[in-house]
C-alpha atoms as a PDB file:
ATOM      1  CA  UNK A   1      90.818 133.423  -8.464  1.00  0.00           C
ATOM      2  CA  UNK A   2      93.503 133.058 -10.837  1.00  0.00           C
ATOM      3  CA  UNK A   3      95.361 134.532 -13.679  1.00  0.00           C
ATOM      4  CA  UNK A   4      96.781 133.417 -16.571  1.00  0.00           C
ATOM      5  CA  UNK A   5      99.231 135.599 -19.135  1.00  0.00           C
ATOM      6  CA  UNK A   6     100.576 133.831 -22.081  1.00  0.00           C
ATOM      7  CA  UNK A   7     104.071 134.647 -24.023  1.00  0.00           C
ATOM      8  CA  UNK A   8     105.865 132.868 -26.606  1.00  0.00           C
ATOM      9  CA  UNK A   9     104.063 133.470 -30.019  1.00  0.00           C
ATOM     10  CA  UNK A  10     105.116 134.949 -32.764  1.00  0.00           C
ATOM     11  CA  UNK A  11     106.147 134.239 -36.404  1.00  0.00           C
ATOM     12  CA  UNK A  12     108.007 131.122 -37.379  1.00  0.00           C
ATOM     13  CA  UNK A  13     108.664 129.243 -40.783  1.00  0.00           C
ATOM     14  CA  UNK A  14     107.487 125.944 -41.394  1.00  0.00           C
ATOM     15  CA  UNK A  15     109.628 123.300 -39.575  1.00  0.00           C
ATOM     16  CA  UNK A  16     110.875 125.809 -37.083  1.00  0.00           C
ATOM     17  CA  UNK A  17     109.916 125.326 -32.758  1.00  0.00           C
ATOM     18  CA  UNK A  18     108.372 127.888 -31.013  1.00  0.00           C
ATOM     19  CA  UNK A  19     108.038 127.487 -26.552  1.00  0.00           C
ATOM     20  CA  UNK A  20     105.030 129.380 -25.274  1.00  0.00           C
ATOM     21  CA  UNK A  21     104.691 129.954 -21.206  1.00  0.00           C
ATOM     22  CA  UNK A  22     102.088 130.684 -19.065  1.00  0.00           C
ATOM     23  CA  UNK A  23     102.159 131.908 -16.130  1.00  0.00           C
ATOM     24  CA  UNK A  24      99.347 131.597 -13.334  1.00  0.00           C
ATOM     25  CA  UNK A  25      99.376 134.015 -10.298  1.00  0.00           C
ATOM     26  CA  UNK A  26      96.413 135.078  -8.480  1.00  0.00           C
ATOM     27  CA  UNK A  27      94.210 134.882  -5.254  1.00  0.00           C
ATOM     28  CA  UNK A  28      94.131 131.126  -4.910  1.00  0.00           C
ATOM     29  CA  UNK A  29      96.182 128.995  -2.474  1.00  0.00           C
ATOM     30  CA  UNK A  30      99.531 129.067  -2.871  1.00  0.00           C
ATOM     31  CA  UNK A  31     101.355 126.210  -4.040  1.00  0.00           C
ATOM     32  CA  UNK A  32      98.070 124.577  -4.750  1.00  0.00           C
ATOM     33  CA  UNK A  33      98.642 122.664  -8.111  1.00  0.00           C
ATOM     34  CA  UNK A  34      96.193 122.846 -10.776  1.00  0.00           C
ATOM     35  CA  UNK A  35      94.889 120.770 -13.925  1.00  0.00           C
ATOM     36  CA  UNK A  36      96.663 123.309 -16.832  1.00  0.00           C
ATOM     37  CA  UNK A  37      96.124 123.427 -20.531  1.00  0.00           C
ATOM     38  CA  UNK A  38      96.585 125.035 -23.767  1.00  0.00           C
ATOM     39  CA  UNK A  39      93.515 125.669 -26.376  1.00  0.00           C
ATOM     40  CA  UNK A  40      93.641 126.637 -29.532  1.00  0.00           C
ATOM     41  CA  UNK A  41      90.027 127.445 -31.800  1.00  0.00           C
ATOM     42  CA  UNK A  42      89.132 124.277 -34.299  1.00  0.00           C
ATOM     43  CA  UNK A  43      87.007 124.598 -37.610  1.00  0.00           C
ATOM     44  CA  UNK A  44      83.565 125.283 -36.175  1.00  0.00           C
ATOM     45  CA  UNK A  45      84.513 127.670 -33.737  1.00  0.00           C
ATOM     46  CA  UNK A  46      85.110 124.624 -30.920  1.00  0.00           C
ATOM     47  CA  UNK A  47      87.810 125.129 -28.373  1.00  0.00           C
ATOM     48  CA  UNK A  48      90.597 122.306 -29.402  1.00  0.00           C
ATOM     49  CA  UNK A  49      92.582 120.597 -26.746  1.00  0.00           C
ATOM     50  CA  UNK A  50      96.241 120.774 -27.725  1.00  0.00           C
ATOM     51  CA  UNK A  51      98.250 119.647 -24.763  1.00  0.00           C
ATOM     52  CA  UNK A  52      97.350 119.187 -21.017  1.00  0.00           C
ATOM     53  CA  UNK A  53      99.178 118.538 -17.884  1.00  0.00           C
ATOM     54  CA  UNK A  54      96.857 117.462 -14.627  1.00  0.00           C
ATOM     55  CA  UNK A  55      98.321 117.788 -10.912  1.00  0.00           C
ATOM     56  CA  UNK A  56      99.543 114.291 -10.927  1.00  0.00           C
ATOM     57  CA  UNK A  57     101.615 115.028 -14.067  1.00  0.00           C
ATOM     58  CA  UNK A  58      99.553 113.035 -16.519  1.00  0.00           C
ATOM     59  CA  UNK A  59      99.370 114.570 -19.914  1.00  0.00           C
ATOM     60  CA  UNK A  60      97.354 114.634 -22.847  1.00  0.00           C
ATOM     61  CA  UNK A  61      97.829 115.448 -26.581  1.00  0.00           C
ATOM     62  CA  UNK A  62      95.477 116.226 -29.589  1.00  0.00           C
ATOM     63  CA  UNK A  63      96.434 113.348 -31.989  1.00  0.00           C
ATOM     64  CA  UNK A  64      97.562 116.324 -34.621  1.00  0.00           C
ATOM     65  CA  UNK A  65     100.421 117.495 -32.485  1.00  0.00           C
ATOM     66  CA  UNK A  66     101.373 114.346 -30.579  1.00  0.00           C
ATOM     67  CA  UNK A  67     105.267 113.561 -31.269  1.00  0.00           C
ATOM     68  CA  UNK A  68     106.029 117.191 -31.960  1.00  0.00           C
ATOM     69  CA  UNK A  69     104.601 119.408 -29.026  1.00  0.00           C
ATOM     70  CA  UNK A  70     105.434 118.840 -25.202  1.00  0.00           C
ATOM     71  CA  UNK A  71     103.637 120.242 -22.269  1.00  0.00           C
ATOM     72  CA  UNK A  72     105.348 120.381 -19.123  1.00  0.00           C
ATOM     73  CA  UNK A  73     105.266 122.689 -15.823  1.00  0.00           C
ATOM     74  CA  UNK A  74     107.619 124.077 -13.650  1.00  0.00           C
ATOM     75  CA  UNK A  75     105.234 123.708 -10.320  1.00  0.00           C
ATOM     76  CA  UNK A  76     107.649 126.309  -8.480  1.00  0.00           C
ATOM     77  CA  UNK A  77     107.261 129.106 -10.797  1.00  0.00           C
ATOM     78  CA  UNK A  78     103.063 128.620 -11.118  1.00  0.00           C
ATOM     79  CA  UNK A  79     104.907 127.769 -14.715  1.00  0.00           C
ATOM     80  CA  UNK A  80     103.463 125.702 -17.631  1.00  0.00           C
ATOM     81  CA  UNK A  81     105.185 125.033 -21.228  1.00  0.00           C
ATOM     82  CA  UNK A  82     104.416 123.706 -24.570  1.00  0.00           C
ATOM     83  CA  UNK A  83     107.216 123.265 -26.788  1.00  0.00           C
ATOM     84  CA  UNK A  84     105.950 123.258 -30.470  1.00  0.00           C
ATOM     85  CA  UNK A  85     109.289 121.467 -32.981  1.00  0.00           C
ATOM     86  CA  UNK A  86     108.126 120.776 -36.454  1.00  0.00           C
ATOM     87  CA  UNK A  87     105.539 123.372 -36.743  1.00  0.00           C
ATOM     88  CA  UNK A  88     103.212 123.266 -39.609  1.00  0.00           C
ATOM     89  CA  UNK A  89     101.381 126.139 -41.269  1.00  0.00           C
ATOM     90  CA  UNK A  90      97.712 124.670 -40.128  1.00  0.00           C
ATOM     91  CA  UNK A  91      98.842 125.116 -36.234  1.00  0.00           C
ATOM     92  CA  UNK A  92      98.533 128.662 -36.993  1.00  0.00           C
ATOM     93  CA  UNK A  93      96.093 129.704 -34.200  1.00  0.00           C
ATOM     94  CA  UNK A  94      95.783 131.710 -30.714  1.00  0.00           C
ATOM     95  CA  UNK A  95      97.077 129.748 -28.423  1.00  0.00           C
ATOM     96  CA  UNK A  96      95.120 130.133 -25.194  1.00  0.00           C
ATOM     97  CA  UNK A  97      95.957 128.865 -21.336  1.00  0.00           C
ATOM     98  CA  UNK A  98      94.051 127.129 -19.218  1.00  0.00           C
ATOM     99  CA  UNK A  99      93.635 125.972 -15.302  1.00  0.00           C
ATOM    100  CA  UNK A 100      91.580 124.513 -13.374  1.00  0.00           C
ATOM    101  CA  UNK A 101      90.640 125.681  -9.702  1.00  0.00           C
ATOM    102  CA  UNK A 102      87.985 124.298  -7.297  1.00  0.00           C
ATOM    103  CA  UNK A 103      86.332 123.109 -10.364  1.00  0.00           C
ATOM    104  CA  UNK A 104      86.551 126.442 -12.425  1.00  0.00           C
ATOM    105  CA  UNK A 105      87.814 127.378 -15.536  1.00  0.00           C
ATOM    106  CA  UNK A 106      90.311 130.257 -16.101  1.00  0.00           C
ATOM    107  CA  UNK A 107      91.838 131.317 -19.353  1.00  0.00           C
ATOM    108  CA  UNK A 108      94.447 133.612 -20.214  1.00  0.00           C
ATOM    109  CA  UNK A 109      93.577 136.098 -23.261  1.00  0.00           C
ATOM    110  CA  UNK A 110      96.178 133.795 -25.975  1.00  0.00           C
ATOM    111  CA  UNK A 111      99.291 134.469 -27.604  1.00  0.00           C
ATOM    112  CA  UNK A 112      99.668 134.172 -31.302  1.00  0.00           C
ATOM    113  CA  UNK A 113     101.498 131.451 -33.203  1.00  0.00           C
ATOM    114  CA  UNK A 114     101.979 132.126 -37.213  1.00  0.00           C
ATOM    115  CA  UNK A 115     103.568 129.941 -39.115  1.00  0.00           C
ATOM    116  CA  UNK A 116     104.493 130.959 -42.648  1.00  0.00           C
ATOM    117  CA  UNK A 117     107.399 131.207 -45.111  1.00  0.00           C
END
């Protein structure tokens, strides 16, 4: 199985960039490469996809963040990263990890991002 801890959050003022990490370590194969993510929680209590990064390197953004947060991985440190530059007050949220093994979903418990003047 696999786990996921999160780091990064914190308090920032409007404009300002914020990287969050998280990094997986765990029971599964090692150097297998996974299908990561990060989630944050969208009016209605839905799970939002901010940013995703499959095995093949192909990544996704929520049209809300797209030309100011990049997701990337570091594949030899288990390692992913989203870089958040121009950071608005309504991206306040838990920001939560995600991979993908053997078809499962694991999530890390979230790291808070607060941004406020």
């Amino acid at each position: 199985q696999v786990q996921l801890v999160e780091s990064g959050g914190g308090l920032v003022q409007p404009g300002g960039s914020l990287r969050l990490s998280c990094a997986a370590s765990g029971s599964f194969f090692y150097g297998y490469v996974m299908d990561m993510g990060w989630y944050r929680q969208a009016p209605g209590n839905q799970r939002e996809l901010v940013a995703s990064i499959s095995s093949g390197g192909t990544t996704r953004y929520a049209d809300s963040v797209k030309g100011r947060f990049t997701i990337s991985r570091d594949n030899a440190k288990n390692t992913v990263y989203l870089q958040m530059n121009s950071l608005k007050p309504e991206d306040t949220n838990v920001y939560s990890c995600n991979a993908k093994f053997r078809g499962m979903d694991y999530w890390g418990r979230g790291t808070l991002v607060t941004v406020s003047s």
